[in-house]
Protein backbone atom coordinates (compact mmCIF):
# COMPACT_ATOMS: atom_id res chain seq x y z
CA UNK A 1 22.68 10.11 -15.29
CA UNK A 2 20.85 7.08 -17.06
CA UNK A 3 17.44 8.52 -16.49
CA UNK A 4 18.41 11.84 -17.59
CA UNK A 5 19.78 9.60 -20.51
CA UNK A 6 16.49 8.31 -20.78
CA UNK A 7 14.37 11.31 -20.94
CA UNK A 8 16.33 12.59 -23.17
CA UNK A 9 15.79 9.97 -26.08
CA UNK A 10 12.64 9.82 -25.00
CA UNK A 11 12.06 13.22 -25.77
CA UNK A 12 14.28 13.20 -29.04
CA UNK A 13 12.54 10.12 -30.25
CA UNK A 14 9.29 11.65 -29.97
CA UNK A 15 10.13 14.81 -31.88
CA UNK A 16 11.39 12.88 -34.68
CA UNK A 17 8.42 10.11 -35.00
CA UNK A 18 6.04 13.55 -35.19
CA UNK A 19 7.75 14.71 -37.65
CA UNK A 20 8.91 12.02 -39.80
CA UNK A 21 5.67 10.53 -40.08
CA UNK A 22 3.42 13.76 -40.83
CA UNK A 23 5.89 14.89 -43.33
CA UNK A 24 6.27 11.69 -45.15
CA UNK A 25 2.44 11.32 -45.19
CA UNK A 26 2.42 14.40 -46.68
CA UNK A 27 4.67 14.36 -49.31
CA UNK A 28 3.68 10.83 -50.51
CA UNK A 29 0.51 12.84 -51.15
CA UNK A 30 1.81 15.37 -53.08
CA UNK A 31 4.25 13.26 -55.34
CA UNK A 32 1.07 11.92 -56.92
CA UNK A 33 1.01 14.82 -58.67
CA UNK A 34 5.22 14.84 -59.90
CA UNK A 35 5.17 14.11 -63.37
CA UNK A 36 8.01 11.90 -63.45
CA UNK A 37 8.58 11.34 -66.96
CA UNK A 38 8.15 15.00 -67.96
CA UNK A 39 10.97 15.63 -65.65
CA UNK A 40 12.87 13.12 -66.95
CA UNK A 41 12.59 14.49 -70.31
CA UNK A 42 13.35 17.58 -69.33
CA UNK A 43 16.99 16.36 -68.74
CA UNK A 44 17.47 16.10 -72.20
CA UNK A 45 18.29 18.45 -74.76
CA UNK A 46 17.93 21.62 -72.71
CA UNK A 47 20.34 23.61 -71.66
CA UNK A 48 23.16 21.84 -69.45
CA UNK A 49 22.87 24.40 -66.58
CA UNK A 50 18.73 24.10 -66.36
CA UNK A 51 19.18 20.33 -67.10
CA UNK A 52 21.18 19.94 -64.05
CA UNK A 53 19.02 21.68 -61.90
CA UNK A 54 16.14 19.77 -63.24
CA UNK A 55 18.13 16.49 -62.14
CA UNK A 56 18.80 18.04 -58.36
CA UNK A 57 14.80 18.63 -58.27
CA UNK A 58 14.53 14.76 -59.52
CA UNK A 59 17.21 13.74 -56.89
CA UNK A 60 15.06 15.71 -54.35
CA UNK A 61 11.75 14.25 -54.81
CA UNK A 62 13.61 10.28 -55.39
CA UNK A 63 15.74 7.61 -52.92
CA UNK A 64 16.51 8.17 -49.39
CA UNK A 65 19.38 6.59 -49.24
CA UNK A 66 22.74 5.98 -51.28
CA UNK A 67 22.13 2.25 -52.22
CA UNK A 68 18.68 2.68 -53.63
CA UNK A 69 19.50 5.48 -56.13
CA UNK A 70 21.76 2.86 -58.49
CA UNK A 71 18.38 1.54 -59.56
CA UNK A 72 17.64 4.49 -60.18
CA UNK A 73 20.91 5.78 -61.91
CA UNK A 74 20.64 2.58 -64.31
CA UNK A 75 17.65 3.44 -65.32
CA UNK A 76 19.06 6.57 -66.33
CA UNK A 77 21.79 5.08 -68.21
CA UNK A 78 19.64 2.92 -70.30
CA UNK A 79 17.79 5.59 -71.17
CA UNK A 80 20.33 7.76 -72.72
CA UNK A 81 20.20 10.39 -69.92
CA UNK A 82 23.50 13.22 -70.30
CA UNK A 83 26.37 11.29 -68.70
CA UNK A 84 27.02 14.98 -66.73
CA UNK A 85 23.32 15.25 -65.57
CA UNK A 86 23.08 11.31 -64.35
CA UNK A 87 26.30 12.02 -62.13
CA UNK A 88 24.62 15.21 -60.59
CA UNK A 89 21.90 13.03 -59.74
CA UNK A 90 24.24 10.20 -58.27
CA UNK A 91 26.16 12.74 -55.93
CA UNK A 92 22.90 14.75 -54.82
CA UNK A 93 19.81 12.04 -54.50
CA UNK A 94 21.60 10.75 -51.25
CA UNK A 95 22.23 13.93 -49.69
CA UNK A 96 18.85 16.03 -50.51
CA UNK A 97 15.71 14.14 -49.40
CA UNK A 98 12.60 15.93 -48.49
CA UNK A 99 11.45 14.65 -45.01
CA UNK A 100 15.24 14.53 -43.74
CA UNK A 101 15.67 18.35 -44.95
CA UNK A 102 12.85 19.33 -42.98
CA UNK A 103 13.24 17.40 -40.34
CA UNK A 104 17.26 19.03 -40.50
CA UNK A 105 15.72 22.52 -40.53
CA UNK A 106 13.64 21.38 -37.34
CA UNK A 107 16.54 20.31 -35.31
CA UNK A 108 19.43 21.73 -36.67
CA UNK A 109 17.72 25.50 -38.39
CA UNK A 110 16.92 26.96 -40.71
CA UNK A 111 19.52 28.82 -42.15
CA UNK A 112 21.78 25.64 -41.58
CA UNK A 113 19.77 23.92 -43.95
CA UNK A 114 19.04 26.37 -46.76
CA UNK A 115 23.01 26.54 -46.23
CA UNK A 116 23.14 22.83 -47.13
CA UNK A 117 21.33 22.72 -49.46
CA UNK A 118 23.07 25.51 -51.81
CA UNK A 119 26.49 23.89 -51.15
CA UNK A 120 25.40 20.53 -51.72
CA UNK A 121 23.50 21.34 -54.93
CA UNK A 122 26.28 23.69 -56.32
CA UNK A 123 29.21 20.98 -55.93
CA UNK A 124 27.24 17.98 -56.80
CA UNK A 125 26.54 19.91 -60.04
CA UNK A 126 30.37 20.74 -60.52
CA UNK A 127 31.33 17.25 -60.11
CA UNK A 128 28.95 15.88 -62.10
CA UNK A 129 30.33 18.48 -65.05
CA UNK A 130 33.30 18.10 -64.28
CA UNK A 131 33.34 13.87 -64.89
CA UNK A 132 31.71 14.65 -67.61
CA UNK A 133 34.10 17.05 -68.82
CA UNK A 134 36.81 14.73 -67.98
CA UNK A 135 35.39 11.70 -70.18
CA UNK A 136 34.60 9.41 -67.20
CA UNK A 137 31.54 8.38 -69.82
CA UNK A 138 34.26 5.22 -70.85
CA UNK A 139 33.85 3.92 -67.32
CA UNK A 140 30.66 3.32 -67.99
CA UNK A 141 29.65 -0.51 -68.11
CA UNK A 142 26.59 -2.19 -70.44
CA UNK A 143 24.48 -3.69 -67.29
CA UNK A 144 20.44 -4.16 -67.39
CA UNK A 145 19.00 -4.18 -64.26
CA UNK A 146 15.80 -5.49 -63.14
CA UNK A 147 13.17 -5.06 -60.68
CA UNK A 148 12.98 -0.94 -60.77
CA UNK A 149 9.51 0.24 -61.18
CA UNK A 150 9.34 3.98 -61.65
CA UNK A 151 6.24 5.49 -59.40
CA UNK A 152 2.96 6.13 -61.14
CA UNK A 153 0.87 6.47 -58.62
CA UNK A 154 -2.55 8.74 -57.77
CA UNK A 155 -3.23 11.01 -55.39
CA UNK A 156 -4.84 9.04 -52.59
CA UNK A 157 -4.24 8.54 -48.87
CA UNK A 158 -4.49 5.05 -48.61
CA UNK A 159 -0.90 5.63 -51.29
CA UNK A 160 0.70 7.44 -49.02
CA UNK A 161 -0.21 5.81 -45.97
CA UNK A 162 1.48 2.53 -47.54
CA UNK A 163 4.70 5.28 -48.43
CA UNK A 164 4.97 5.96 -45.03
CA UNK A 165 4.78 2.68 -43.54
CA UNK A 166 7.73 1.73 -46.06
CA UNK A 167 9.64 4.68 -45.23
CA UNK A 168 9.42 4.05 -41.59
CA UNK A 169 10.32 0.14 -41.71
CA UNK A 170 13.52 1.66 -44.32
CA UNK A 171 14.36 4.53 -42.61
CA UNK A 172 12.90 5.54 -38.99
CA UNK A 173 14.74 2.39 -37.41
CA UNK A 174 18.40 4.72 -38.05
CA UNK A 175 16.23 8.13 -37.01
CA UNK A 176 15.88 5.99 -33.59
CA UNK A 177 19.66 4.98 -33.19
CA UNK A 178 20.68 8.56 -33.94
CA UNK A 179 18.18 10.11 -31.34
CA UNK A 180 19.21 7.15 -29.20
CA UNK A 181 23.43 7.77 -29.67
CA UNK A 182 22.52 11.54 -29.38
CA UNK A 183 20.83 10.62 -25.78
CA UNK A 184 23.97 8.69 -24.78
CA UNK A 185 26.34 11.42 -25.68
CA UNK A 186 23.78 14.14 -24.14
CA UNK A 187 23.78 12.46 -20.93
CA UNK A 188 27.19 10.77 -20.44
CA UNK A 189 29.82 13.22 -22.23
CA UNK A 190 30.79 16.47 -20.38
CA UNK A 191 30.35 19.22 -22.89
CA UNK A 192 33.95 20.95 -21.75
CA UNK A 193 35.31 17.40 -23.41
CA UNK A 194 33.82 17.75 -27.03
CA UNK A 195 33.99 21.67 -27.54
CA UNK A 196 37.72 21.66 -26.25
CA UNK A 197 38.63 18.54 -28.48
CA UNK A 198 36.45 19.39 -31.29
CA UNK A 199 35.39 23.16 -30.69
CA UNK A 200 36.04 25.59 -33.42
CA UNK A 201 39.31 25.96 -34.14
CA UNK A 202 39.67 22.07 -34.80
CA UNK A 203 39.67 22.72 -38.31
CA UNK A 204 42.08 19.66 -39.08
CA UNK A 205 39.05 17.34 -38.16
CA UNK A 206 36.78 18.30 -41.41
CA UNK A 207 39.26 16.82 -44.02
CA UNK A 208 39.25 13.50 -41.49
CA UNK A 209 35.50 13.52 -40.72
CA UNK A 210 34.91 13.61 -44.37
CA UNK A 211 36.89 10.16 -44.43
CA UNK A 212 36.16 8.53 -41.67
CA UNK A 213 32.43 9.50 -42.57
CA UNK A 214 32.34 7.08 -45.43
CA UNK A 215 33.40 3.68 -43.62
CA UNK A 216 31.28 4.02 -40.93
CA UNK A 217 27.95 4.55 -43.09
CA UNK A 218 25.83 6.41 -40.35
CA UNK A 219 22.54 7.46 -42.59
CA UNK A 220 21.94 11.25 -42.81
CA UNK A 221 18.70 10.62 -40.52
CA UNK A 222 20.74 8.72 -37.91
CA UNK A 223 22.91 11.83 -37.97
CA UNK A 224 20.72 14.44 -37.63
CA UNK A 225 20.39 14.38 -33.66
CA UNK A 226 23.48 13.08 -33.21
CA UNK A 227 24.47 16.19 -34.91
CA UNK A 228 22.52 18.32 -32.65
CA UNK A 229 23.53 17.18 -29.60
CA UNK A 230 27.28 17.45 -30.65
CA UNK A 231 26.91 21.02 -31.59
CA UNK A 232 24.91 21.89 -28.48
CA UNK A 233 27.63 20.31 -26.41
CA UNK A 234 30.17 22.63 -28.60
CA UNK A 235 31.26 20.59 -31.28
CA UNK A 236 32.42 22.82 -34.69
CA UNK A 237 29.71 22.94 -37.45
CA UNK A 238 31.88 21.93 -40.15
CA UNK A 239 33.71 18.51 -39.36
CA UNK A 240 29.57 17.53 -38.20
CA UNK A 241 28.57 18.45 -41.75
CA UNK A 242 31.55 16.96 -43.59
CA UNK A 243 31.34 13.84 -41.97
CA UNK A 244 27.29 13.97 -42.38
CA UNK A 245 27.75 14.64 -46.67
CA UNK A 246 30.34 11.63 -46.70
CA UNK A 247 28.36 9.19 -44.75
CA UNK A 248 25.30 9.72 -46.60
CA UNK A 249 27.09 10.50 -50.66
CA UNK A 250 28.86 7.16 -50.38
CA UNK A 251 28.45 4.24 -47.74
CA UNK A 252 30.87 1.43 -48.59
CA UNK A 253 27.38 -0.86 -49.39
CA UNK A 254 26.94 2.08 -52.72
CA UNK A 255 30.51 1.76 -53.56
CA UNK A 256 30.40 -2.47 -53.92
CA UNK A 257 26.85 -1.76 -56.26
CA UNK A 258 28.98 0.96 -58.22
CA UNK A 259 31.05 -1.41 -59.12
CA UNK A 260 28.66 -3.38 -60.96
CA UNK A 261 27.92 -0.75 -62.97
CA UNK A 262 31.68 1.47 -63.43
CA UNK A 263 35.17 0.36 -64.12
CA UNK A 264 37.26 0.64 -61.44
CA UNK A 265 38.60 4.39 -62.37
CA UNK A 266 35.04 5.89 -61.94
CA UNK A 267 34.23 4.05 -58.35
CA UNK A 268 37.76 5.68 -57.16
CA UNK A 269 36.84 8.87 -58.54
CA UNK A 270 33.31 8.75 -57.32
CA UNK A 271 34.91 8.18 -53.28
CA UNK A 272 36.89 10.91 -54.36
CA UNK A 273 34.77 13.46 -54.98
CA UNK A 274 32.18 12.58 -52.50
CA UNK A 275 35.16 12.83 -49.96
CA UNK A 276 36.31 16.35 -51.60
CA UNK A 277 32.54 17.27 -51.64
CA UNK A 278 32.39 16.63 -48.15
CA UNK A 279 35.71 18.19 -46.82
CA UNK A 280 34.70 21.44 -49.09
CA UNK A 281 31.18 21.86 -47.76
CA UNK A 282 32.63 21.43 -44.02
CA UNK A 283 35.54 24.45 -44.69
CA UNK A 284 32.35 26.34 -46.15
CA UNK A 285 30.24 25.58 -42.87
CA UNK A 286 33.57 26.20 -40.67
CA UNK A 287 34.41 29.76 -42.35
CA UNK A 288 30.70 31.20 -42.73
C-alpha cells in the first residue's frame, strides 16, 4: 500500500514540477510586455461593466495568493481606483492565477476550468457591484502602506528565471503537500468510502465545504491534486470546488490584514460573500 502510496506522489509530484515551472517561466516572460499602468488606468472612467473586466484581467496577470493581493488592493485605494472595481479585484486575484489555471485544466480539464473561470469572474464582479452598490465605501480606512513595488520589468530570461525561482520557494512547497495528501488518500482510502459519503447526491456538503474551506486555508495549488484524486475516487464536483473558491478567496491570515485596512462591517461582509461565492459556484458545478 505505502509503495503504491509512493509511486503515486512520485508520479503526481513530477507532473506538477513540469508544469509549474515551464509555465511560470513562461509567463514571467510575457508579463514584460503587460503594461501595467495602462491597465490600471483603464479602470477608471470607462464604463463600469468593461472596467470590471479590465480589473479581472489585472487580478489574472497579479498575486497568487490571498495575503499578497492587500498590497496590492492598497495601492488601489490610494490611488482613487472605483471602490466597485477594487472589490472585484479583491474577490478574483486569489482565485484566477495563470500557472494554477493551467495547471487546473491539466489535471482537472478543460471544460472544468473554462467552467471556473466564468463563474468565478461573473460573481466576483456581482459582489464587487453589489458592495459598492450597498455603500461599503464608509468601511474603508485611511492606511499607507509601504514596501509594494509595482513590476516594471523587461523582457529577459534571466527576469523570469528569478520569477520562477520566487514562485517556487512561495508557492510549489503547497503544490508538493497537495500532490503528497492526494497520494495518501489515493493509496490508503477505498474509493466505495468517499463516493458513498460524498458521491453526488451529497449536496448538503457544498454549503459546509464552502465554510470549513476558509479555516483550514489549503492554497488553490495544494488543492488541485487533492482535488483530483477525490473526484477520481468519486467525490461530487461541487463541494471540491466550493471548498477550493473559499480556501483560496479568504484564508483567515487575509481576513486579520483586512482588518487593517476595513472596519469591522466590511471584513464580515467580505467572509460573507467569499463563503456565498463559494457555496454558489459549488450548486453551479453540482447541477451542470
Amino acid at each position: 500500500m505505502w509503495i503504491e502510496t509512493m509511486k503515486s506522489f512520485l508520479w503526481i509530484a513530477l507532473e506538477l514540477t513540469i508544469l509549474f515551472v515551464v509555465i511560470s517561466f513562461v509567463i514571467s516572460l510575457l508579463q514584460g510586455y503587460i503594461p501595467y499602468k495602462k491597465i490600471e488606468k483603464m479602470m477608471v472612467g470607462r464604463h463600469k461593466l468593461t472596467a470590471a473586466f479590465v480589473a479581472v484581467f489585472f487580478a489574472f496577470i497579479t498575486p497568487f495568493c490571498s495575503c499578497s493581493t492587500i498590497p496590492v488592493v492598497v495601492n488601489m485605494l490610494k490611488k482613487k481606483l472605483p471602490f466597485n472595481i477594487v472589490m472585484v479585484f479583491l474577490f478574483a486575484s486569489p482565485v484566477l492565477d495563470p500557472t494554477i489555471l493551467t495547471i487546473m485544466g491539466v489535471i482537472l480539464g478543460w471544460k472544468v476550468t473554462i467552467l471556473y473561470v466564468i463563474v468565478t469572474t461573473t460573481l466576483s464582479i456581482l459582489i464587487g457591484f453589489s458592495l459598492g452598490a450597498l455603500g461599503f465605501e464608509r468601511a474603508v480606512k485611511n492606511v499607507v502602506i509601504s514596501g509594494y513595488e509595482e513590476k516594471n520589468q523587461k523582457f529577459n530570461f534571466r527576469y523570469a528565471l528569478r520569477e520562477t525561482w520566487n514562485l517556487m520557494k512561495s508557492v510549489y512547497p503547497y503544490l508538493i503537500i497537495g500532490a503528497g495528501i492526494g497520494a495518501i488518500i489515493h493509496g490508503t482510502v477505498p474509493s466505495e468510502w468517499i463516493s458513498g459519503l460524498f458521491g453526488k447526491d451529497a449536496w448538503w456538503l457544498i454549503p459546509v465545504a464552502a465554510i470549513v474551506g476558509i479555516p483550514l486555508y489549503i492554497r488553490l495549488s495544494s488543492m488541485i491534486p487533492i482535488s483530483q484524486v477525490l473526484i477520481a475516487k468519486g467525490m461530487a464536483l461541487g463541494p471540491v470546488m466550493a471548498m477550493m473558491i473559499s480556501s483560496a478567496g479568504a484564508s483567515l491570515p487575509e481576513v486579520i490584514l483586512l482588518k487593517s485596512i476595513f472596519r469591522k462591517e466590511l471584513v464580515i461582509t467580505f467572509v460573507i460573500s467569499v463563503i456565498a461565492m463559494s457555496t454558489i459556484s459549488g450548486f453551479i458545478f453540482y447541477l451542470v
